[in-house]
C-alpha atoms as a PDB file:
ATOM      1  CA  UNK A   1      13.640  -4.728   7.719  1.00  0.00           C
ATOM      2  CA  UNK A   2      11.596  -7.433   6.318  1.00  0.00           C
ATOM      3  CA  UNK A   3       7.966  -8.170   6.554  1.00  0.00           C
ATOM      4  CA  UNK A   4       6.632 -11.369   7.247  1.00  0.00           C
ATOM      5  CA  UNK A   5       2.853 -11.592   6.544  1.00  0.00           C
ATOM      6  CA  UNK A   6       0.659 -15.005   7.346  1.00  0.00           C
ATOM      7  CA  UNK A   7      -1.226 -16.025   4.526  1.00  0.00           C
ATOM      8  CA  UNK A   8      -2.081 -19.467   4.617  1.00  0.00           C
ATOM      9  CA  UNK A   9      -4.882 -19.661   6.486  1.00  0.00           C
ATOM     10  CA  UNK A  10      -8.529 -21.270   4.901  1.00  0.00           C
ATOM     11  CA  UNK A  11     -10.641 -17.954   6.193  1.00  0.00           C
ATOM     12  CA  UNK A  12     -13.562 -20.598   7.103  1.00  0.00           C
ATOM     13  CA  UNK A  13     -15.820 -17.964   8.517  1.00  0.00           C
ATOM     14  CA  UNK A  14     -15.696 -16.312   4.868  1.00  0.00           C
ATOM     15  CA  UNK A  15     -16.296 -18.850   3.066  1.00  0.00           C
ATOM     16  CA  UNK A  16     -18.752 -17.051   0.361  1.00  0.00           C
ATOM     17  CA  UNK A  17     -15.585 -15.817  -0.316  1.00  0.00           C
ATOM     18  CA  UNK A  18     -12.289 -17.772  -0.028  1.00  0.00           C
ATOM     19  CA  UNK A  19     -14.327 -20.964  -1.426  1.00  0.00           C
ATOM     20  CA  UNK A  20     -12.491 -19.505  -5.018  1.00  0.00           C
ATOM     21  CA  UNK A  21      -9.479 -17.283  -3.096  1.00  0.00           C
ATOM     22  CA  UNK A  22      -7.452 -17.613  -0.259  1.00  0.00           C
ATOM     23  CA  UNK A  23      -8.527 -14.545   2.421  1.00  0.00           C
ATOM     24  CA  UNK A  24      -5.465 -12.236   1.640  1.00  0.00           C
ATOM     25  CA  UNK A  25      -6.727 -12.390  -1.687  1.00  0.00           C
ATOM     26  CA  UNK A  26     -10.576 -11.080  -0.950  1.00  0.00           C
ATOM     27  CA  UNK A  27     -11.138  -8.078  -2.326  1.00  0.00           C
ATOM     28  CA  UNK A  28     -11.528  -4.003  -1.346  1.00  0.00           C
ATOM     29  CA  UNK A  29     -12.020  -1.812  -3.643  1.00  0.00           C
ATOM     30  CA  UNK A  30     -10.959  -4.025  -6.213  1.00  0.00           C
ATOM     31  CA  UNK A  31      -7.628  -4.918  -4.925  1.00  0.00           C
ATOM     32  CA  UNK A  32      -6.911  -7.344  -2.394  1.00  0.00           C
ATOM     33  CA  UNK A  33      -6.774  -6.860   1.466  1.00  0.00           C
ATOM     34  CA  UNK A  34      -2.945  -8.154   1.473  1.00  0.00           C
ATOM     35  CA  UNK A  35      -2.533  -5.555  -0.966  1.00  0.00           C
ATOM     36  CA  UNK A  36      -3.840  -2.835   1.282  1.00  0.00           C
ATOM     37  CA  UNK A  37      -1.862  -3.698   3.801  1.00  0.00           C
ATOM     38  CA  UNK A  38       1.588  -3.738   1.746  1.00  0.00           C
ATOM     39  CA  UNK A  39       0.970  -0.435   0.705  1.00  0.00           C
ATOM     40  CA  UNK A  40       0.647   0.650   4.403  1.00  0.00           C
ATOM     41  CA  UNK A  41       4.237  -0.861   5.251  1.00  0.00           C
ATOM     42  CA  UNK A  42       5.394   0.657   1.917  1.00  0.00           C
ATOM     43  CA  UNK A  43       4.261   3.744   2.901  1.00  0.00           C
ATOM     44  CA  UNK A  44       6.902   3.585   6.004  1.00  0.00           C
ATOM     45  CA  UNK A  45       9.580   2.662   3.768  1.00  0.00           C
ATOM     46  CA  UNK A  46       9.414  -1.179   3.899  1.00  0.00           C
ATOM     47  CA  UNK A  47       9.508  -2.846   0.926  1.00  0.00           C
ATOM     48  CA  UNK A  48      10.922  -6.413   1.182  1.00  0.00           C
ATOM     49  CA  UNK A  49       7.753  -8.958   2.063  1.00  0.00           C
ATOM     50  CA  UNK A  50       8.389 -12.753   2.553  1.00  0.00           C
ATOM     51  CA  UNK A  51       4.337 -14.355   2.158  1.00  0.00           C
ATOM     52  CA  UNK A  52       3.557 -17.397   3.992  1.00  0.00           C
ATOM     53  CA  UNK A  53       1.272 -18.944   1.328  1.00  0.00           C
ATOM     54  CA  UNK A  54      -0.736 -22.335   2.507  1.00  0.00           C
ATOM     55  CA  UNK A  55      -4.785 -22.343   1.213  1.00  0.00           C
ATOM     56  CA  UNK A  56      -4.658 -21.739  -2.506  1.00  0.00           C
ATOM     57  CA  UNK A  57      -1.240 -19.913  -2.617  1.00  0.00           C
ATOM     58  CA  UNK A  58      -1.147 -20.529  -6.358  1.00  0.00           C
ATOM     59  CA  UNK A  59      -3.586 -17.380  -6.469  1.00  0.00           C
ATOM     60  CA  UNK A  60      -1.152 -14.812  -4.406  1.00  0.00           C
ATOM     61  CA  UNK A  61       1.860 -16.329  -6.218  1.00  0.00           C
ATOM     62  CA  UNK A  62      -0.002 -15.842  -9.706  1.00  0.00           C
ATOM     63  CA  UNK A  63      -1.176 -12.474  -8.565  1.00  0.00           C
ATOM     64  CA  UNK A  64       1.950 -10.825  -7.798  1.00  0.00           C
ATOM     65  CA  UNK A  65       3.756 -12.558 -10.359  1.00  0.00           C
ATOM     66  CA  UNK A  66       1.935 -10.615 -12.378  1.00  0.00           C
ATOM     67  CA  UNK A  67       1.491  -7.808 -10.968  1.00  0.00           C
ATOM     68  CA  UNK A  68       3.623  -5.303 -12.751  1.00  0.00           C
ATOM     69  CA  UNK A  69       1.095  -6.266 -15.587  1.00  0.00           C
ATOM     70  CA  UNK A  70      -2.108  -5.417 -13.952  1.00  0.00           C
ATOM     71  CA  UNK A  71      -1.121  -2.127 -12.759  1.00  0.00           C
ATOM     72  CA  UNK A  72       0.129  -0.830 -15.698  1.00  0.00           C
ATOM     73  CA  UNK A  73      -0.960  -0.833 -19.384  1.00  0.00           C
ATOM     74  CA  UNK A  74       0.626  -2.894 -21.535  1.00  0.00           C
ATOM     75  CA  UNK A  75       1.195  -3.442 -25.598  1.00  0.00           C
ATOM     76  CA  UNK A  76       1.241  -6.676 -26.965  1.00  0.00           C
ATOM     77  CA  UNK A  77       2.437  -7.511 -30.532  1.00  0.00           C
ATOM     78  CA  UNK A  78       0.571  -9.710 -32.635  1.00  0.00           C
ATOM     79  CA  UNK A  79       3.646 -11.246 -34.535  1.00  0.00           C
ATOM     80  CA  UNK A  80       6.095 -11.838 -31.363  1.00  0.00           C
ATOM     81  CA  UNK A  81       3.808 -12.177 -28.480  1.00  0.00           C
ATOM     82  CA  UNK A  82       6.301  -9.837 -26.767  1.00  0.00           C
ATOM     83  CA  UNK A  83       4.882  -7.579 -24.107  1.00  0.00           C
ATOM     84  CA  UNK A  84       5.616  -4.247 -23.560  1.00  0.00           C
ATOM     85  CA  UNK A  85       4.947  -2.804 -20.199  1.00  0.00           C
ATOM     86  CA  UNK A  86       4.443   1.069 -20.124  1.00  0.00           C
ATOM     87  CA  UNK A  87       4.255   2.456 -16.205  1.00  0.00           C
ATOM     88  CA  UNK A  88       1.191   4.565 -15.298  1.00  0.00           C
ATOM     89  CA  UNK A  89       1.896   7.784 -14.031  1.00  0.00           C
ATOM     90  CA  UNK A  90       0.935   6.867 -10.442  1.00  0.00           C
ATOM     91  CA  UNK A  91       2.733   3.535 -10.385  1.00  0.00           C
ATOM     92  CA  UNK A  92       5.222   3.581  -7.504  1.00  0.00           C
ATOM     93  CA  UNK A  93       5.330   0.171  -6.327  1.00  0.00           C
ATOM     94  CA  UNK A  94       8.885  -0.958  -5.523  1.00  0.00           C
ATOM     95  CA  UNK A  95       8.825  -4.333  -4.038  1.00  0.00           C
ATOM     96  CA  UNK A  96      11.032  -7.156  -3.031  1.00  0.00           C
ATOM     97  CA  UNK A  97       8.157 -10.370  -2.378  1.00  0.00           C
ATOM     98  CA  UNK A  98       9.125 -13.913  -1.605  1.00  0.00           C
ATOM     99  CA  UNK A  99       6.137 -16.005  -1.849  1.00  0.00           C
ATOM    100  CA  UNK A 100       6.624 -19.262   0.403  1.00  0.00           C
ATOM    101  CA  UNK A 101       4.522 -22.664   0.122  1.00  0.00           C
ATOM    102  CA  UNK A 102       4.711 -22.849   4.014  1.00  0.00           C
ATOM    103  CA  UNK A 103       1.889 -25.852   3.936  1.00  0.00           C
ATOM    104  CA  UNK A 104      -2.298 -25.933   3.528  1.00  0.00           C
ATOM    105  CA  UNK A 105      -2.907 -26.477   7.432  1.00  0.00           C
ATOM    106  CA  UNK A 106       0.238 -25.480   8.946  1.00  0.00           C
ATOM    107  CA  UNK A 107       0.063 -23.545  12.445  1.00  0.00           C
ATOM    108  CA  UNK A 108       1.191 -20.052  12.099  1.00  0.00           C
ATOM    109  CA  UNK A 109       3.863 -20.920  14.596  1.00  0.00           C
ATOM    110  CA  UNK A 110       5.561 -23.068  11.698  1.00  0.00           C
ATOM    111  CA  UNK A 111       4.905 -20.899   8.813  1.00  0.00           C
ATOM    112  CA  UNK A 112       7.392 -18.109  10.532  1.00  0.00           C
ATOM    113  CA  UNK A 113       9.974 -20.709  10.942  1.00  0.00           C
ATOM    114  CA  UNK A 114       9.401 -22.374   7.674  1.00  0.00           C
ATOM    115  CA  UNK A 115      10.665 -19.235   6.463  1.00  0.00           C
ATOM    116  CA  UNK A 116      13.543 -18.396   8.772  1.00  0.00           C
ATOM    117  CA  UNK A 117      15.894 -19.256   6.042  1.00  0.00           C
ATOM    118  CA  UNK A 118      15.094 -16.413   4.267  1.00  0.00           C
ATOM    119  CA  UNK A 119      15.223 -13.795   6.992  1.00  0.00           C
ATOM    120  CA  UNK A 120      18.474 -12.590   7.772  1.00  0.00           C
ATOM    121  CA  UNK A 121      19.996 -11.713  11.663  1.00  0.00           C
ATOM    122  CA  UNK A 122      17.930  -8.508  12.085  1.00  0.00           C
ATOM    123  CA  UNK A 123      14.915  -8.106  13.490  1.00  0.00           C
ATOM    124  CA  UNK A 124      12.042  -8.402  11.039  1.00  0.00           C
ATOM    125  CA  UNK A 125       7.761  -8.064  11.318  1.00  0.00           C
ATOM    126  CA  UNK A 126       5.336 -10.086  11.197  1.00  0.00           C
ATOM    127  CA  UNK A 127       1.577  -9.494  10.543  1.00  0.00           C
ATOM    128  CA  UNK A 128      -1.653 -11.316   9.776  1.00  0.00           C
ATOM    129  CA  UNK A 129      -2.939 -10.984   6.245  1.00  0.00           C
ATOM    130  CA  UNK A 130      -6.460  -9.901   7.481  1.00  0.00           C
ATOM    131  CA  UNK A 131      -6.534  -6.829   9.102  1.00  0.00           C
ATOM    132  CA  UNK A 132      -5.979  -3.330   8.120  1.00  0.00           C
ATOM    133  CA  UNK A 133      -5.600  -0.359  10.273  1.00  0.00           C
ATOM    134  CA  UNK A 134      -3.562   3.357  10.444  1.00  0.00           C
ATOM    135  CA  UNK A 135      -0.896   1.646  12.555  1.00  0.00           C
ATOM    136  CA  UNK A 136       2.390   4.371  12.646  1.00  0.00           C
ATOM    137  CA  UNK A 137       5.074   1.812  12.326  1.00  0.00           C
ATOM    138  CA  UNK A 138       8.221   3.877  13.341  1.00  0.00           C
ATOM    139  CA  UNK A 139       6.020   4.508  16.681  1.00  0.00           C
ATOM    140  CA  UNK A 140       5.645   0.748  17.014  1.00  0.00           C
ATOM    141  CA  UNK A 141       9.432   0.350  16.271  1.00  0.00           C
ATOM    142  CA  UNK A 142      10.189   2.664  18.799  1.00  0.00           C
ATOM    143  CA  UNK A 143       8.470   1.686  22.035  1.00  0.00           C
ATOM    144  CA  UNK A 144       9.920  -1.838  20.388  1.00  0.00           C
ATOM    145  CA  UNK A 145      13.695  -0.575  20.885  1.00  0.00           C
ATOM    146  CA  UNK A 146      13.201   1.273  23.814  1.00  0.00           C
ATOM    147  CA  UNK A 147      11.403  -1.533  25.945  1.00  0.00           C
ATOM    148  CA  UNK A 148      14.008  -4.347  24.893  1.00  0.00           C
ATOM    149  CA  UNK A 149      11.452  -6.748  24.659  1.00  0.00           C
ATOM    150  CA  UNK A 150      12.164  -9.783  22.475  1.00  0.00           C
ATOM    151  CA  UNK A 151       8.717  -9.321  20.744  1.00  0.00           C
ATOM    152  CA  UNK A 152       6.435  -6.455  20.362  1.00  0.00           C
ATOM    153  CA  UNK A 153       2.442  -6.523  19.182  1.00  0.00           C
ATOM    154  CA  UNK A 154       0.634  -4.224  18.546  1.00  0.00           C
ATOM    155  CA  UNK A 155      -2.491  -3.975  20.999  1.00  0.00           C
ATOM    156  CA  UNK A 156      -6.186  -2.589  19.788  1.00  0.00           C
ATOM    157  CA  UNK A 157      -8.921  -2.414  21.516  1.00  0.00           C
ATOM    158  CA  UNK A 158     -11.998  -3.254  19.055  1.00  0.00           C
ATOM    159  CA  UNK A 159     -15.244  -2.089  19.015  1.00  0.00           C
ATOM    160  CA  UNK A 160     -18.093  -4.630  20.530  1.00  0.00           C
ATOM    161  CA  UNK A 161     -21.004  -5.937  18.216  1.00  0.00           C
ATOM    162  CA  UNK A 162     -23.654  -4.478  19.875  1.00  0.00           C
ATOM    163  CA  UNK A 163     -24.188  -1.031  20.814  1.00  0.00           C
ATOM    164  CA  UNK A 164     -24.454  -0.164  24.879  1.00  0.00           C
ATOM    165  CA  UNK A 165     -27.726   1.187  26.632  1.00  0.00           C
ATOM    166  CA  UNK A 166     -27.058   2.853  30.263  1.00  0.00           C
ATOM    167  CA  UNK A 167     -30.463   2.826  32.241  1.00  0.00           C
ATOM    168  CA  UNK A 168     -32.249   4.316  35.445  1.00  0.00           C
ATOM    169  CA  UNK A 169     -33.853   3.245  38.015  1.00  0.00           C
ATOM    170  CA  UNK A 170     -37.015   3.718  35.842  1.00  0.00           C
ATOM    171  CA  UNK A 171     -36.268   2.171  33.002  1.00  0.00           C
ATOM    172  CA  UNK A 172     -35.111   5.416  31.137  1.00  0.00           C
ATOM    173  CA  UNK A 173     -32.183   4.856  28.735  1.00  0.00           C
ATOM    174  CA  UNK A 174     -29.890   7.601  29.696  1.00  0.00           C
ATOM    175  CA  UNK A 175     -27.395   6.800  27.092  1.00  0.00           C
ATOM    176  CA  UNK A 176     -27.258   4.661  24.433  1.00  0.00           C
ATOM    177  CA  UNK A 177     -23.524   3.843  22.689  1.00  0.00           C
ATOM    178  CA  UNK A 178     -23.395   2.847  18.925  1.00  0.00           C
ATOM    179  CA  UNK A 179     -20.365  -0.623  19.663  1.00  0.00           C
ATOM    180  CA  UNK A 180     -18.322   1.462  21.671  1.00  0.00           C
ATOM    181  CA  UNK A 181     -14.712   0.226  22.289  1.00  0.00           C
ATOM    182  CA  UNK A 182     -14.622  -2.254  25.309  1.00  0.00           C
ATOM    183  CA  UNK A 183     -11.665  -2.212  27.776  1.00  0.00           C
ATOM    184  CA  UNK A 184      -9.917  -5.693  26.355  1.00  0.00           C
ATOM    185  CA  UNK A 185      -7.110  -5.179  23.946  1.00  0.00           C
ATOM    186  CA  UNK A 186      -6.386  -7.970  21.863  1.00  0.00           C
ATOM    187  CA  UNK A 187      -3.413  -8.518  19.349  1.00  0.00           C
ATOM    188  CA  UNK A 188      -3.995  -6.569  16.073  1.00  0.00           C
ATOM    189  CA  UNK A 189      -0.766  -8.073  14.693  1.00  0.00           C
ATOM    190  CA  UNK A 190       1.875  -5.423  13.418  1.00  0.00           C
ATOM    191  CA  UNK A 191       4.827  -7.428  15.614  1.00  0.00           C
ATOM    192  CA  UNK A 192       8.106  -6.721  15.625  1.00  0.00           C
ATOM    193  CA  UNK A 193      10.608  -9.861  16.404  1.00  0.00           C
ATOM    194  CA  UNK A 194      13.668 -10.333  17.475  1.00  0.00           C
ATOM    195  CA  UNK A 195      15.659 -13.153  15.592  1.00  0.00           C
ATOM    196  CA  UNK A 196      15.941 -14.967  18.529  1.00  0.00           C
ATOM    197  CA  UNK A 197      12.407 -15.497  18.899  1.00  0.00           C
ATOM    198  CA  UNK A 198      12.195 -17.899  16.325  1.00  0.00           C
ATOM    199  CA  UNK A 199      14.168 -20.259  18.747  1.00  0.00           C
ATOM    200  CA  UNK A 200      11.336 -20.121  21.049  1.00  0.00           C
ATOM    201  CA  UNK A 201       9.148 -20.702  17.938  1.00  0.00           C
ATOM    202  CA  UNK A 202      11.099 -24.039  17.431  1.00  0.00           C
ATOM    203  CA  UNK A 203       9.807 -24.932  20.922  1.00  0.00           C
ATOM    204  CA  UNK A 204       6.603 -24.839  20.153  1.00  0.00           C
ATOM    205  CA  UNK A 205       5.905 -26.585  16.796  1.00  0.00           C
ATOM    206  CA  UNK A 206       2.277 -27.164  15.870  1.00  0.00           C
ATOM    207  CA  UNK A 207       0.385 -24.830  18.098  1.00  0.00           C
ATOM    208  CA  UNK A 208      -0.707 -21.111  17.031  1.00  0.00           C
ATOM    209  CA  UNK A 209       1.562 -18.190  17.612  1.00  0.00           C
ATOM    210  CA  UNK A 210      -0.723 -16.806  20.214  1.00  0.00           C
ATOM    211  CA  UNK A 211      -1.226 -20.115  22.160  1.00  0.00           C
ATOM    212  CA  UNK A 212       2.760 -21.314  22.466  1.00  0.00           C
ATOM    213  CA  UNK A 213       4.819 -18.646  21.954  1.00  0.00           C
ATOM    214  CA  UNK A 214       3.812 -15.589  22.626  1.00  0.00           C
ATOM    215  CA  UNK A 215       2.246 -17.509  26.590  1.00  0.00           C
ATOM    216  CA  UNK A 216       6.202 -18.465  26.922  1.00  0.00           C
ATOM    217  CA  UNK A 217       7.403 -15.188  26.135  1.00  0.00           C
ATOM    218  CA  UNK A 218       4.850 -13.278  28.337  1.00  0.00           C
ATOM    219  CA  UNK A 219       5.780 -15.439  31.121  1.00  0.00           C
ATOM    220  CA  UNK A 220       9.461 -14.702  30.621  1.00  0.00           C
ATOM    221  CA  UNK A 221       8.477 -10.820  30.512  1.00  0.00           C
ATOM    222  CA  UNK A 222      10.006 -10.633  26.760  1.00  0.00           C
ATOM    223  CA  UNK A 223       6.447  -9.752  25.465  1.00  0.00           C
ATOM    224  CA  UNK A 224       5.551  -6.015  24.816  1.00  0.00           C
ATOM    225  CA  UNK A 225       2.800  -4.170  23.394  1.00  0.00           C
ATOM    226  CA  UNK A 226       2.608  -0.832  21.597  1.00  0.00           C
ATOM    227  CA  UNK A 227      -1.230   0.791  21.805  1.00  0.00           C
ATOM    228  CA  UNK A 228      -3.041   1.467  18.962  1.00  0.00           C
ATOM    229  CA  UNK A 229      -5.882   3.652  19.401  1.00  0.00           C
ATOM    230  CA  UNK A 230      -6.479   4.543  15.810  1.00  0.00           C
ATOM    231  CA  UNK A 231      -8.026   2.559  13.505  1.00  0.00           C
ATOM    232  CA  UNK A 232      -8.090  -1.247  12.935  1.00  0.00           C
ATOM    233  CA  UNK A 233     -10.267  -3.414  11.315  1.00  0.00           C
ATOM    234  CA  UNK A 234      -9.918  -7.478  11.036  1.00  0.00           C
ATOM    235  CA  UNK A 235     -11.803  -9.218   7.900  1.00  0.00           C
ATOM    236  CA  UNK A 236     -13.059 -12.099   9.671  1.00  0.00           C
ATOM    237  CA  UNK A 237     -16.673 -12.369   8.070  1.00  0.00           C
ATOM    238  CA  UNK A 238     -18.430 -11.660   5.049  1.00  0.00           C
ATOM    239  CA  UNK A 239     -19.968  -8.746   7.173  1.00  0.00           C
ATOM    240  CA  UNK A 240     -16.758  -7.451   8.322  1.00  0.00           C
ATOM    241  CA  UNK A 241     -15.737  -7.286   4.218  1.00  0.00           C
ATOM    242  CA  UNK A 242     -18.959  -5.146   3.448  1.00  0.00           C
ATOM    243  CA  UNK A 243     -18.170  -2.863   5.912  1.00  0.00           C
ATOM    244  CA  UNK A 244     -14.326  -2.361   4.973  1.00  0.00           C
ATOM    245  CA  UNK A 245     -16.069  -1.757   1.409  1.00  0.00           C
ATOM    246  CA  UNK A 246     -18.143   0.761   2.393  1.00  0.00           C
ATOM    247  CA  UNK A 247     -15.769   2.708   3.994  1.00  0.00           C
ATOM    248  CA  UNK A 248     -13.101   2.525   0.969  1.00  0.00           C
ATOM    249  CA  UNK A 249     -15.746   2.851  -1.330  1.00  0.00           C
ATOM    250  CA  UNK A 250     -17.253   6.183   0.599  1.00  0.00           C
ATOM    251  CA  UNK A 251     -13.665   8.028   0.199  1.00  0.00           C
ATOM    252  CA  UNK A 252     -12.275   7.774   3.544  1.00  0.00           C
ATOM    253  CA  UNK A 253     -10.744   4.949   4.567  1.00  0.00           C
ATOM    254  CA  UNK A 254      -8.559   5.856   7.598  1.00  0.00           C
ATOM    255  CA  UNK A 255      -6.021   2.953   6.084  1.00  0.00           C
ATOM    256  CA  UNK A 256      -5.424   4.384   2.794  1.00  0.00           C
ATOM    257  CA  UNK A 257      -2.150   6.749   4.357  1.00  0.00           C
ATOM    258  CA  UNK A 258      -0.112   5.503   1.314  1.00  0.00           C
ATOM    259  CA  UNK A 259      -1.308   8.905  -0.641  1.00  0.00           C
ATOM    260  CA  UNK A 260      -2.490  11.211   1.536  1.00  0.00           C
ATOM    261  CA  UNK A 261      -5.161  11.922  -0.127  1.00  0.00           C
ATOM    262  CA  UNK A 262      -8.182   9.652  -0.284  1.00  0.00           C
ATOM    263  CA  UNK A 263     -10.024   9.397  -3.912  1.00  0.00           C
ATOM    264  CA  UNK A 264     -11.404   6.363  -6.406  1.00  0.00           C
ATOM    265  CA  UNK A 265      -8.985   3.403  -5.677  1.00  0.00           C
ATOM    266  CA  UNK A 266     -10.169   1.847  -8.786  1.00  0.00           C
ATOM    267  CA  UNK A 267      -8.002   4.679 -10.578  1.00  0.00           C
ATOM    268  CA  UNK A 268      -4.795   4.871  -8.576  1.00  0.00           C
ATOM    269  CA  UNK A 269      -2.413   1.561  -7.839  1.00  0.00           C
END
């Protein structure tokens, strides 16, 4: 099953960052967030990515274009120029990625069909290029299968900004709640599609996934959700990054089930 993941967006609430990169392309722990999240799909045994590319796609495209170089060492001769890749001991990365100039300010809506004619019949996934979390995709696959639905997200319910206080009559703080999780769930991403949904795509060109299709197909009762109660974090601001750092860089990032082990990510690809 392929794995469509939407990164075109400008990331305008990040821009200390994505003035130089597009947002897929900011960095934890020294590798970038679309990389993270690859590595979670890979982890499930999907290995076949089509990128929507818009904002400064040249930098994904050069990236993993590359890529076999920067995770491995290499040996160059002086006299030929010819490279010589050797593979690190902990290189596993077996990937099929089509990289897709789907347009700078295209609607997300467009960027999945823009690349319909590279999907085949099946079913396939789509996610945003943004967010990282300990989703169990054969879990999501299943509740997708079993519910017949034409389209299944996957459903979080985030953490608020500000932490709770629960007070008496006299003023007393009785309990006080560091963000806990409200009691909205919101779309995390992780979707699985059927093929057909793309024709409902088609009927709304130009508008964001979330505000055409996705309305018609939960009015049409075609729209599922599989909850997520683990973790899941979206990069949306320069704060949000610092965090997701911290946690990678403290040893135990609840993402990081590629390994099953959690240790320096500046060592291991």
């Amino acid at each position: 099953m392929q794995v469509v993941l939407l990164a075109g967006g400008k990331g305008t609430r990040l821009t200390e960052e994505t003035d130089r990169v597009p947002k897929p392309m900011v960095e934890i722990g020294n590798r970038p967030i679309i990389w993270h999240i690859m590595k979670g799909y890979a982890h499930y045994g999907f290995s076949e990515f089509i990128i929507c590319c818009g904002y400064k796609g040249e930098v994904i495209k050069n990236y993993f274009t590359n890529y076999c170089t920067y995770a491995n060492d290499i040996t160059v001769s002086t006299l030929t120029h010819a490279p010589c890749i050797i593979p690190r001991e902990d290189y596993r990365d077996d990937w099929t990625i089509t990289m897709v100039d789907t347009g700078e300010a295209t609607q997300t809506t467009d960027r999945i069909i823009a690349v319909e004619k590279y999907l085949g019949k099946e079913p396939f996934m789509v996610t945003y290029a943004d967010g990282v979390g300990d989703v169990n995709i054969p879990k999501l696959l299943d509740v997708h299968y079993h519910s017949q639905k034409m389209v299944t997200l996957t459903a979080v319910q985030p953490s608020g900004k500000f932490g709770v206080l629960h007070l008496n009559n006299n003023d007393t703080i009785t309990e006080f709640n560091e963000k806990p999780k409200g009691d909205t769930w919101v779309n995390a991403g992780f979707m699985v599609m059927e093929h057909e949904a793309i024709d409902i795509m088609k009927r709304h060109c130009n508008t964001m996934l979330e505000q055409g299709p996705l309305v018609e197909l939960t009015h049409r009762g075609k729209l599922g959700a599989y909850r997520h109660t683990g973790f899941w974090k979206c990069m949306d601001t320069l704060r949000d990054r610092i965090e997701l750092e911290e946690i990678w860089s403290a040893g135990n990032a609840p993402w990081r089930i590629w390994d099953g082990q959690i240790h320096n990510a500046n060592l291991c690809v």
